[in-house]
Protein backbone atom coordinates (compact mmCIF):
# COMPACT_ATOMS: atom_id res chain seq x y z
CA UNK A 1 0.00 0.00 0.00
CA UNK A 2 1.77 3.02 -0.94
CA UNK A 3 1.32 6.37 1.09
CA UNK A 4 0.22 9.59 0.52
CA UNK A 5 0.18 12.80 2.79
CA UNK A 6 -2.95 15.14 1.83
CA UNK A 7 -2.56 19.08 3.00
CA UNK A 8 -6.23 20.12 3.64
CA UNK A 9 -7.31 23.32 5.49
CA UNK A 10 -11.13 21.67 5.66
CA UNK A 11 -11.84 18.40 7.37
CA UNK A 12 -14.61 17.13 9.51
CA UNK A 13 -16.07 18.21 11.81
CA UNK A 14 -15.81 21.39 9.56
CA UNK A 15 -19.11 21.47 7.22
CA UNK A 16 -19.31 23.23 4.00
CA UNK A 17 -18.66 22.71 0.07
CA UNK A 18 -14.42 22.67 0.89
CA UNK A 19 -14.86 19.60 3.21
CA UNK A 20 -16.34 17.06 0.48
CA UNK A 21 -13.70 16.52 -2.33
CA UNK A 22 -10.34 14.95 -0.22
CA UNK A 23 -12.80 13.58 2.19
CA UNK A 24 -14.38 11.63 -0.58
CA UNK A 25 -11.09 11.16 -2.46
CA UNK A 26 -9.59 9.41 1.50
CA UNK A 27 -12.53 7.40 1.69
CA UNK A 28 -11.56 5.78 -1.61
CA UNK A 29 -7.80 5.48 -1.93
CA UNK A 30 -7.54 1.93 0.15
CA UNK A 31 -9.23 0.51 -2.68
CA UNK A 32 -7.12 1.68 -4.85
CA UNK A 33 -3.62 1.07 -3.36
CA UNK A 34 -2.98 4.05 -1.68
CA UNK A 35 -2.90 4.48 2.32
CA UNK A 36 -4.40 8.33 2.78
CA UNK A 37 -2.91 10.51 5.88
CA UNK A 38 -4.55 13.85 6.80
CA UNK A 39 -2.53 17.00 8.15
CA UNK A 40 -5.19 19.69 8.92
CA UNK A 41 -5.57 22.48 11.76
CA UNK A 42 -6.51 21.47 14.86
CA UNK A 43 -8.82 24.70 15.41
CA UNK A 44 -9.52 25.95 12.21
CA UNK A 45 -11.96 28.80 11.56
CA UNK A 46 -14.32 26.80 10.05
CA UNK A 47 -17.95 28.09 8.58
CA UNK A 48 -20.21 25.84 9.80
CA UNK A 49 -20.00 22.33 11.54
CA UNK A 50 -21.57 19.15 9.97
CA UNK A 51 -20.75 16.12 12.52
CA UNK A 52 -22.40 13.90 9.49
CA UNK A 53 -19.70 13.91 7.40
CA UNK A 54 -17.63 11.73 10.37
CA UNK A 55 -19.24 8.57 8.95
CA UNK A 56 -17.11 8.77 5.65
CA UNK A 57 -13.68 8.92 7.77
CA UNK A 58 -11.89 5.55 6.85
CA UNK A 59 -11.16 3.54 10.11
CA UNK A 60 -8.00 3.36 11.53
CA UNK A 61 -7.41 6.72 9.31
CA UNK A 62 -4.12 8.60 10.73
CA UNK A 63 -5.37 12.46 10.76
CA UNK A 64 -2.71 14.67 12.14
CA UNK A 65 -3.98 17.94 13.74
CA UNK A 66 -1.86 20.64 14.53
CA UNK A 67 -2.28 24.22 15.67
CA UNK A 68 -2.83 27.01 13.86
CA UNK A 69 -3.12 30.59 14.59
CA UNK A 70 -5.20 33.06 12.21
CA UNK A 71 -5.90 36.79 12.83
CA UNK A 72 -9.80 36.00 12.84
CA UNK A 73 -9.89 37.22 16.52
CA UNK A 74 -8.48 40.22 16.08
CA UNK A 75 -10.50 40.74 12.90
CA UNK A 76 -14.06 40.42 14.80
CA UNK A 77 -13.12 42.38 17.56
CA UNK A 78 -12.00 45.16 14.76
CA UNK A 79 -15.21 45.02 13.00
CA UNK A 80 -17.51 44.54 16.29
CA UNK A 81 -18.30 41.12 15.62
CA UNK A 82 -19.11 38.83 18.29
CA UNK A 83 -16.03 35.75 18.85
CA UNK A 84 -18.23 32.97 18.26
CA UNK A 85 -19.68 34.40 15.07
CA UNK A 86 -18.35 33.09 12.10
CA UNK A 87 -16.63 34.57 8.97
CA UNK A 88 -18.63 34.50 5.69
CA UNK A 89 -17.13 33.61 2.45
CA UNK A 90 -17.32 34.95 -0.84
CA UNK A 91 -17.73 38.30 0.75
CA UNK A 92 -21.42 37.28 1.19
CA UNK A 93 -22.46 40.10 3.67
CA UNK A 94 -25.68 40.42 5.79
CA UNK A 95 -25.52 43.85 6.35
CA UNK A 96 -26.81 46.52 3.87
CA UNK A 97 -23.66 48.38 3.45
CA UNK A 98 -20.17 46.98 4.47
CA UNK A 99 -18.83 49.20 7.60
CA UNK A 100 -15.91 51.00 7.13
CA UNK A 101 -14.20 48.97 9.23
CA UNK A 102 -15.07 46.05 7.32
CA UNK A 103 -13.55 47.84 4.07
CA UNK A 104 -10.35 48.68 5.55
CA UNK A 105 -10.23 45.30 6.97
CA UNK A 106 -10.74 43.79 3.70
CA UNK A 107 -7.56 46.19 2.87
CA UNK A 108 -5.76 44.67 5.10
CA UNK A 109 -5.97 41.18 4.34
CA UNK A 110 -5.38 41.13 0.86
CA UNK A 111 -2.21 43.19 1.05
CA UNK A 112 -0.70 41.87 4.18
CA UNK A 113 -2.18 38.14 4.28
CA UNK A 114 -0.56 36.86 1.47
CA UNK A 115 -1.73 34.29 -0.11
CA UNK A 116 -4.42 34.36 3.10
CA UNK A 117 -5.02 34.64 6.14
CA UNK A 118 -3.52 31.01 6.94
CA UNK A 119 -0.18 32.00 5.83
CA UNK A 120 1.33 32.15 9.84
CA UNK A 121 0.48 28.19 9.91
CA UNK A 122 3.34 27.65 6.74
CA UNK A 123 6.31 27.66 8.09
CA UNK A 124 5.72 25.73 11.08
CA UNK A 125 3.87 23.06 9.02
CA UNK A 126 7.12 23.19 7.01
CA UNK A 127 9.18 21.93 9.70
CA UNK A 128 6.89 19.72 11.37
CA UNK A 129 6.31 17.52 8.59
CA UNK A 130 9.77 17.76 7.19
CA UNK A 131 10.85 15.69 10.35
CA UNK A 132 8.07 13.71 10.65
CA UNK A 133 8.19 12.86 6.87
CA UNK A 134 11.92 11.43 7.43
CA UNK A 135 10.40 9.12 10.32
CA UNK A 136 7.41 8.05 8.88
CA UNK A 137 7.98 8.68 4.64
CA UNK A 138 4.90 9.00 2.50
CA UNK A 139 5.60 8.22 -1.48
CA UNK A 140 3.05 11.35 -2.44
CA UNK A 141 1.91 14.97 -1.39
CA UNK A 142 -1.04 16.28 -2.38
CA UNK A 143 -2.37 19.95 -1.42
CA UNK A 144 -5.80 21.50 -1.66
CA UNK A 145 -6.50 25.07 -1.90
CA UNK A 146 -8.16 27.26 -1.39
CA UNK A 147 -6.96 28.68 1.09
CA UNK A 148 -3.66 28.17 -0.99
CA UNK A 149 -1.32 28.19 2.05
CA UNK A 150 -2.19 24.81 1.86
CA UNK A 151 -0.23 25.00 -1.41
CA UNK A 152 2.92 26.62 0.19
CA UNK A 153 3.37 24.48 2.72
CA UNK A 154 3.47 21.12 0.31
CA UNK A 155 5.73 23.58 -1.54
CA UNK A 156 8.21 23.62 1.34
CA UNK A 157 8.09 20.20 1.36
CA UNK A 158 8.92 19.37 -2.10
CA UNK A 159 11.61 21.62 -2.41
CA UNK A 160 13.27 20.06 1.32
CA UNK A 161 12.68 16.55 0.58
CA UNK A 162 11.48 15.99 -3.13
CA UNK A 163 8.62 13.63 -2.97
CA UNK A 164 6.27 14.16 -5.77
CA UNK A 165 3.31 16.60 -5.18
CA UNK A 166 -0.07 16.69 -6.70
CA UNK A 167 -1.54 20.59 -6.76
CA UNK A 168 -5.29 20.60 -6.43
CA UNK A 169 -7.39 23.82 -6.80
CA UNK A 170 -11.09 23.59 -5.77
CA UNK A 171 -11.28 27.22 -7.05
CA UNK A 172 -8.87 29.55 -9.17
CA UNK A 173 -6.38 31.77 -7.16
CA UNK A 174 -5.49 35.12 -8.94
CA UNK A 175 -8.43 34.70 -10.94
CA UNK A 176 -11.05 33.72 -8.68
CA UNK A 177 -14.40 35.95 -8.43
CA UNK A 178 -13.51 38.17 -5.65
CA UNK A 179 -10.08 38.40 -6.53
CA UNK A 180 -10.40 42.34 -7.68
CA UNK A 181 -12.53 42.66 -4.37
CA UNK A 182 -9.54 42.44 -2.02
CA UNK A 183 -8.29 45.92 -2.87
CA UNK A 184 -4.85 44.78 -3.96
CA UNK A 185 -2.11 47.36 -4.42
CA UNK A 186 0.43 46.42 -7.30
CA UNK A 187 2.93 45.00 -5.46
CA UNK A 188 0.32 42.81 -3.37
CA UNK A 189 -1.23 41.89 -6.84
CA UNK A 190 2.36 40.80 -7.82
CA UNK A 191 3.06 38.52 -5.35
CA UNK A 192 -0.22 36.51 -5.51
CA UNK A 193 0.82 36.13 -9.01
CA UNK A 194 4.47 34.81 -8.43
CA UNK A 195 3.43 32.25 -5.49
CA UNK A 196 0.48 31.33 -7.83
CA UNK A 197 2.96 30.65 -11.10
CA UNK A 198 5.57 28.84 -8.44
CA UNK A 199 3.05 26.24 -7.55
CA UNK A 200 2.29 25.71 -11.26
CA UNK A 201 6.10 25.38 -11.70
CA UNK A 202 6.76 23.13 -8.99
CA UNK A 203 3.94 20.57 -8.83
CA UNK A 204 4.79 17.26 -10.47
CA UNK A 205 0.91 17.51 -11.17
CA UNK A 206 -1.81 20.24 -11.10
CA UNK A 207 -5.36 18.88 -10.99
CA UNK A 208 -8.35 21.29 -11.53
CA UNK A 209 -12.26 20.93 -11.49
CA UNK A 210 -13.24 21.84 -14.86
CA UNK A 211 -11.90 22.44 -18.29
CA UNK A 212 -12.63 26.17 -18.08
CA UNK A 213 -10.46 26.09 -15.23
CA UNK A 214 -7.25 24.50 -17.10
CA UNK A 215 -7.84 26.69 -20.86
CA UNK A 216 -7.28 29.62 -18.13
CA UNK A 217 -5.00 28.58 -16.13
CA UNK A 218 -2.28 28.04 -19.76
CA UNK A 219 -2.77 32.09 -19.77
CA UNK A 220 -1.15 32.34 -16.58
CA UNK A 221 1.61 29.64 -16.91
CA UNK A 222 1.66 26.94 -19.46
CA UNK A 223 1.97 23.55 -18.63
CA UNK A 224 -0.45 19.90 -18.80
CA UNK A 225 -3.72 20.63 -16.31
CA UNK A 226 -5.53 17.44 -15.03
CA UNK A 227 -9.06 17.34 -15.05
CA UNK A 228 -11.24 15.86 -12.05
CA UNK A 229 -14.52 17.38 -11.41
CA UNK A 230 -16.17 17.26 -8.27
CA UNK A 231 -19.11 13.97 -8.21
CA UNK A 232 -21.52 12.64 -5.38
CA UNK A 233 -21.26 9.49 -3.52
CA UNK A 234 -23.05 6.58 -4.26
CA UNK A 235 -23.71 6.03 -0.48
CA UNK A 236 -25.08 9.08 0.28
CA UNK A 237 -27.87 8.63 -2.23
CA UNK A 238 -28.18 4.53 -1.90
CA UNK A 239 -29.03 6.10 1.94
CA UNK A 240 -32.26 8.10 0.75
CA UNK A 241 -33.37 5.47 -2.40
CA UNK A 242 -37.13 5.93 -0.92
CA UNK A 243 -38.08 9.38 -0.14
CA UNK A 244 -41.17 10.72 -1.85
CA UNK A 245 -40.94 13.97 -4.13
CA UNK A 246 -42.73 16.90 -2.08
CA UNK A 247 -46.10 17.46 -2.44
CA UNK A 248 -46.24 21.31 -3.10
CA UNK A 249 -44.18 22.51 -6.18
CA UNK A 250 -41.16 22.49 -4.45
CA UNK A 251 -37.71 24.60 -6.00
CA UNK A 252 -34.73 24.31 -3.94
CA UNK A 253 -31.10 26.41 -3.76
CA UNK A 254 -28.49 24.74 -1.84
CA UNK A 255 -26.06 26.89 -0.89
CA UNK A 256 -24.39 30.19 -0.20
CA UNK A 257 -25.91 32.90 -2.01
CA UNK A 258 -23.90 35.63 -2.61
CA UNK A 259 -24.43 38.88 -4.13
CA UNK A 260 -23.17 37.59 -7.83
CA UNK A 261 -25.30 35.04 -7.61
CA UNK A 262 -28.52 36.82 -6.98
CA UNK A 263 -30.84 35.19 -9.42
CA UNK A 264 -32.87 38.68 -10.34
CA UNK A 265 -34.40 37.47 -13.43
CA UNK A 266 -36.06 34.30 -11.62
CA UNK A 267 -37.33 36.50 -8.88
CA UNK A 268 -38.89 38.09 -11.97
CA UNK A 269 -40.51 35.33 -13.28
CA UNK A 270 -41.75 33.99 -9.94
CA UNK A 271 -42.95 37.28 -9.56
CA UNK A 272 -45.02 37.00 -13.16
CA UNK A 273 -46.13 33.77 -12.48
CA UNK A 274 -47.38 34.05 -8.75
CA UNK A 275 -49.67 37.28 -10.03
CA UNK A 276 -50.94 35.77 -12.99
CA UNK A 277 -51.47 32.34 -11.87
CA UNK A 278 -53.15 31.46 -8.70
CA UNK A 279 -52.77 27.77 -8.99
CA UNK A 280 -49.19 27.94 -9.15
CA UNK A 281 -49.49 30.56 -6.15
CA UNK A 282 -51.02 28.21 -4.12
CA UNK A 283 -48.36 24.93 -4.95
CA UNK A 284 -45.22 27.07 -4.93
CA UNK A 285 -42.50 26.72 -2.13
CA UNK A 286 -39.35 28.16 -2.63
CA UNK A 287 -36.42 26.47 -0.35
CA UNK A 288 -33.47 28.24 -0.07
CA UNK A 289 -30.85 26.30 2.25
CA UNK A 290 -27.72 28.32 2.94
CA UNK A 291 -26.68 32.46 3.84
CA UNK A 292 -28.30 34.94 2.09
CA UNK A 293 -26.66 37.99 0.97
CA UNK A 294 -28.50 41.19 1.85
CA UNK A 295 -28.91 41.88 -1.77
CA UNK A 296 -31.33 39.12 -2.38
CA UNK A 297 -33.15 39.64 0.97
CA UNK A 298 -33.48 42.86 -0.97
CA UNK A 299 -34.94 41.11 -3.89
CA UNK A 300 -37.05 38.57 -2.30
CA UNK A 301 -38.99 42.05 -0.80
CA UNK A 302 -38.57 44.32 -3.83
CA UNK A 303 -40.68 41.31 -5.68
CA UNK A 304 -42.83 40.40 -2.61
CA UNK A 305 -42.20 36.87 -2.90
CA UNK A 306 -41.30 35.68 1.06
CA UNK A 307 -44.43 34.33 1.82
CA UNK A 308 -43.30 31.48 -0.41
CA UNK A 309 -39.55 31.42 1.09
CA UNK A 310 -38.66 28.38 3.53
CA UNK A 311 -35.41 29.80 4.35
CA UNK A 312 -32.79 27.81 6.44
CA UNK A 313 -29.58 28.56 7.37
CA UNK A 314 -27.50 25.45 7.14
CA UNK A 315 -28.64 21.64 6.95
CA UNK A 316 -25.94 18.83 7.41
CA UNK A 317 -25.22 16.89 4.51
CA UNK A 318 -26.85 13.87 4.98
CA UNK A 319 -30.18 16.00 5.10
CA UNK A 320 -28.97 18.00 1.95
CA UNK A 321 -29.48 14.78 0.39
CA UNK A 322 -32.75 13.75 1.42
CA UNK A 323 -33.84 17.34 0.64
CA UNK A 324 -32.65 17.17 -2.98
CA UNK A 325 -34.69 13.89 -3.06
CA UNK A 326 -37.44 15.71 -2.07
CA UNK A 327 -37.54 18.67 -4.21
CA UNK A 328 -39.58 19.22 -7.49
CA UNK A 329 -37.19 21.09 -9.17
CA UNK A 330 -33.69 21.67 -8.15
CA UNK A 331 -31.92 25.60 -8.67
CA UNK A 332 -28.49 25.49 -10.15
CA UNK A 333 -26.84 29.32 -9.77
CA UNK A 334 -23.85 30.08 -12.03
CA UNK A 335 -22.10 33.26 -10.25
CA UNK A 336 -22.54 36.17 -12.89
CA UNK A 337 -18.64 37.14 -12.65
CA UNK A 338 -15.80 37.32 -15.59
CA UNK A 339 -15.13 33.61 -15.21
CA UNK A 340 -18.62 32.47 -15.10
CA UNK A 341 -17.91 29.86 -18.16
CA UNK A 342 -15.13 27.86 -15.87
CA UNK A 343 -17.60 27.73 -12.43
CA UNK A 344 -18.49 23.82 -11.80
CA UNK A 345 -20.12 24.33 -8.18
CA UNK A 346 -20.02 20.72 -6.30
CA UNK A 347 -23.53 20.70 -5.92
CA UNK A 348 -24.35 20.18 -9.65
CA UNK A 349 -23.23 16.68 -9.07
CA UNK A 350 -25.67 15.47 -6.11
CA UNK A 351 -28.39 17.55 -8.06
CA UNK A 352 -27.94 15.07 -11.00
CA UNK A 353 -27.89 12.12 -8.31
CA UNK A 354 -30.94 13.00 -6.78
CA UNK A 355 -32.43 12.71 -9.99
CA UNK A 356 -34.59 15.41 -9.98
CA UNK A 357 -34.76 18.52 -13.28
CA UNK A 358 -32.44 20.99 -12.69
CA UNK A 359 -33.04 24.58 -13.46
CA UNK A 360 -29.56 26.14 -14.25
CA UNK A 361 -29.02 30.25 -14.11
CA UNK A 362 -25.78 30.93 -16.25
CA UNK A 363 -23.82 30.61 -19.68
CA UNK A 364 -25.06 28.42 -22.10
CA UNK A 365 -21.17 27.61 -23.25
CA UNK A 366 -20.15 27.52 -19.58
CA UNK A 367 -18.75 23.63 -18.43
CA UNK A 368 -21.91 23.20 -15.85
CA UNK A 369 -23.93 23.73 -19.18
CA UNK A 370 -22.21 21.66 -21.05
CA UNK A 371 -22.75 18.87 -18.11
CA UNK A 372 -26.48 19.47 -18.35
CA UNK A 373 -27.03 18.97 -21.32
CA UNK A 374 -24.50 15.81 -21.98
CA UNK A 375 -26.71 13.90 -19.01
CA UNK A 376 -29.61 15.55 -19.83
CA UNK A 377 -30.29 16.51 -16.53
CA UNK A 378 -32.32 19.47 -16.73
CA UNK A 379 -32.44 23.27 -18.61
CA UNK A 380 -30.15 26.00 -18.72
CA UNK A 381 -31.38 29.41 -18.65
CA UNK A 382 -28.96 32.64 -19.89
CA UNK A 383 -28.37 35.14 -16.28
CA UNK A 384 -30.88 37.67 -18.19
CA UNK A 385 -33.01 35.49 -19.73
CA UNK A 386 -36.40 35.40 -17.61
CA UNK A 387 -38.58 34.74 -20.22
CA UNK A 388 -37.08 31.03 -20.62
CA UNK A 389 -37.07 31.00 -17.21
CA UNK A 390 -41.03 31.43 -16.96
CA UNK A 391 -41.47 29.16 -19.20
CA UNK A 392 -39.64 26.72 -18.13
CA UNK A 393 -40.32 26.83 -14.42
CA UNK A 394 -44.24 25.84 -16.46
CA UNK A 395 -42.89 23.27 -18.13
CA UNK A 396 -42.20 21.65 -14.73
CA UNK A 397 -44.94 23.16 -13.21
CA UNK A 398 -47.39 21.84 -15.93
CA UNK A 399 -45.49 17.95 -15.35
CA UNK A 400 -45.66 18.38 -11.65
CA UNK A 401 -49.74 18.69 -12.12
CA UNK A 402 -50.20 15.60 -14.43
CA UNK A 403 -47.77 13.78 -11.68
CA UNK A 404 -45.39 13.53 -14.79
CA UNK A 405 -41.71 15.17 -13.02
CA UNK A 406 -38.81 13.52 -13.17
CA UNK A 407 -35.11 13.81 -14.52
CA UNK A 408 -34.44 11.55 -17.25
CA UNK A 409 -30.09 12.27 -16.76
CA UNK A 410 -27.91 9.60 -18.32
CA UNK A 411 -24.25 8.79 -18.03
CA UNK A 412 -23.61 10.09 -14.07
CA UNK A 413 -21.67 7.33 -13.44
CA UNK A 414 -18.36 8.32 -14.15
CA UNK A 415 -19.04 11.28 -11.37
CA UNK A 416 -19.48 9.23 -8.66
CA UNK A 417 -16.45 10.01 -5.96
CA UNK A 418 -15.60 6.25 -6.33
CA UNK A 419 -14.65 6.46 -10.18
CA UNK A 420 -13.28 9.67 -10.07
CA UNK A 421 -11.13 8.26 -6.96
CA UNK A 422 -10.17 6.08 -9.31
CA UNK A 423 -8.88 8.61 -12.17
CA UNK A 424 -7.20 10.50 -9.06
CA UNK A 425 -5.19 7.65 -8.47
CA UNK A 426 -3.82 6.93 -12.15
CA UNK A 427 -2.09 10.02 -11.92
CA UNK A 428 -0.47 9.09 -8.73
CA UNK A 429 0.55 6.31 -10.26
CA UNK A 430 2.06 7.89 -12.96
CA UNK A 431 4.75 10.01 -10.41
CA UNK A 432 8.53 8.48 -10.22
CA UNK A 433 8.52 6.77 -6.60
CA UNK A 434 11.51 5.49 -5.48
């Protein structure tokens, strides 16, 4: 059984999108010849908690958790938020303007936190595992980022003690969609570029999620990209086989919603629909599972449509599931940014295991499009287009009545976390281990 160590800032009992993929990927490995062990903070500043995900943790798994410090503290107490509150991401904010505080704050991090705010944990991760790499050798590295100090630390190692590394990136780095949000001055701007083009240098092996991802990562630094999307688990669905669809006309978001991914032309053509229909009125529930940005609380009253909102703030994954079972229709939200075309959200992948129609917001030549339509697993709808959206959210409707709804997706298999485990591995097997 050969070894490898995997650099993750996310790991159970931390909840969230950035637990799933190396959780999923360590579940599989044994099968596959390869022994996973874990090196992640010991007290990380995680989002949300989801004890659920424990069950996936092989047995006997060796998880080593060490200490980190961030500047989160200091950063609540500097923006008068509460210690036990937690940080948002995607600078999803509640408020209805950002305090000035906040702003500065925002400042400070992306100039002085470089490439985040776990960069204090590198170096001492650096010389822990150097020594306890010679005692206990591992025959791979792999890193996952964001945050990409993750990155710099399996850096440290590969340039020390030269076992091949494997690069993963869940999301872009200098091009990600908040990037121009963190108020960069040039020489900030600079140096996120030159750790971002060292990794791509270094790394015996970059993987990415989607294809968008790798045609833009050759602008930055030219070199062979691996491609492994994120998938769903097999378990997790065989675990729900026999829930029942809902009875109302049920359409469900899971996840964050930030400001870019506001959907304002489906709010439109809810809006149309609920006034001129009162049938559809009367079936339609909304469920939106995840934080809201201010901006579409703003929406949701500008278009007077909360009496059909069930909002909740977070669900554990193992419920996620059963909900996506339940739903009618299932809301797939591209965020409306520069780099829209390249954005493969996680979710898209239980959404086409629940086997329910998916309704997706975004580019028709974007790669969750392109997804869609090879599975045939539901619509795709243009950011501005709420015309299509109307009448598409009828075309379900109008199945839903005749007890006609369902997905008819093909060819999913090959995203289950098992077989993509399983391309994971042939690159692994590919790197010169001595």
């Amino acid at each position: 059984m050969k070894k490898v160590l995997i650099i993750t800032y996310y790991w159970p009992p931390s909840g969230g999108a950035g637990v799933q993929r190396w959780l999923k990927f360590a579940k599989y490995l044994r099968e596959f010849g390869w022994e996973p062990i874990i090196y992640t903070p010991e007290n990380p500043e995680a989002p949300v908690r989801d004890s659920s995900l424990e069950k996936d943790i092989p047995d006997n798994l060796t998880v080593i958790k060490r200490k980190i410090w961030e500047p989160y503290t200091a950063y609540k107490k500097f923006i008068g938020q509460k210690k036990e509150q937690k940080i948002n991401a995607g600078f999803l904010s509640e408020n209805k303007k950002p305090k000035l505080s906040e702003n500065f704050s925002v400042w400070i991090r992306g100039n002085f936190f470089i490439p985040d705010a776990r960069k204090f944990w590198i170096k001492p991760s650096i010389k822990f595992l150097t020594n306890y790499l010679k005692n206990y050798p591992v025959d791979a590295i792999i890193s996952t980022g964001p945050p990409h100090s993750m990155h710099m630390i399996a850096l440290g190692l590969k340039q020390s003690l030269g076992i091949p590394w494997l690069a993963d990136f869940r999301d872009p780095w200098t091009n990600i969609d908040f990037y121009n949000d963190l108020k960069l001055t040039g020489s900030a701007d600079k140096k996120h570029h030159k750790l971002e083009k060292k990794v791509f240098k270094n790394a015996d092996s970059v993987v990415l999620i989607s294809k968008g991802m790798a045609d833009d990562f050759n602008k930055i630094y030219q070199r062979n990209y691996e491609v492994i999307t994120n998938g769903y688990d097999s378990d997790d669905i065989s675990n729900v086989s026999k829930i029942e669809p809902d009875k109302k006309f049920s359409i469900s978001y899971i996840g964050t919603m930030v400001k870019t991914r506001n959907p304002i032309s489906f709010w439109k053509a809810i809006k149309q629909l609920t006034d001129t229909n009162k049938e559809f009125a009367n079936d339609l529930e909304i469920k939106l599972i995840g934080k809201l940005d201010y901006s579409v609380q703003q929406s949701l009253e500008e278009f007077m449509l909360q009496k059909y909102i069930t909002k909740i703030n977070y669900l554990p994954h193992n419920k996620v599931i059963k909900l996506q079972k339940q739903s009618q229709v299932l809301l797939l939200l591209i965020n409306n940014t520069p780099n829209a075309k390249m954005i493969l959200t996680g979710k898209l992948f239980e959404y086409m295991a629940a086997h329910r129609p998916i309704l997706c917001i975004g580019p028709f030549d974007g790669d969750a499009a392109k997804i869609i339509r090879d599975t045939n697993s539901g619509v795709i709808c243009g950011f501005s287009s709420s015309e299509k959206i109307k009448t598409n959210i009828l075309k379900f409707y109008n199945s839903f009545k005749k007890g006609q709804l369902k997905s008819k997706s093909i060819n999913i298999e090959k995203f289950s976390r098992k077989n993509l485990t399983s391309d994971l591995v042939k690159i692994l097997n590919k790197f010169d281990i001595n």
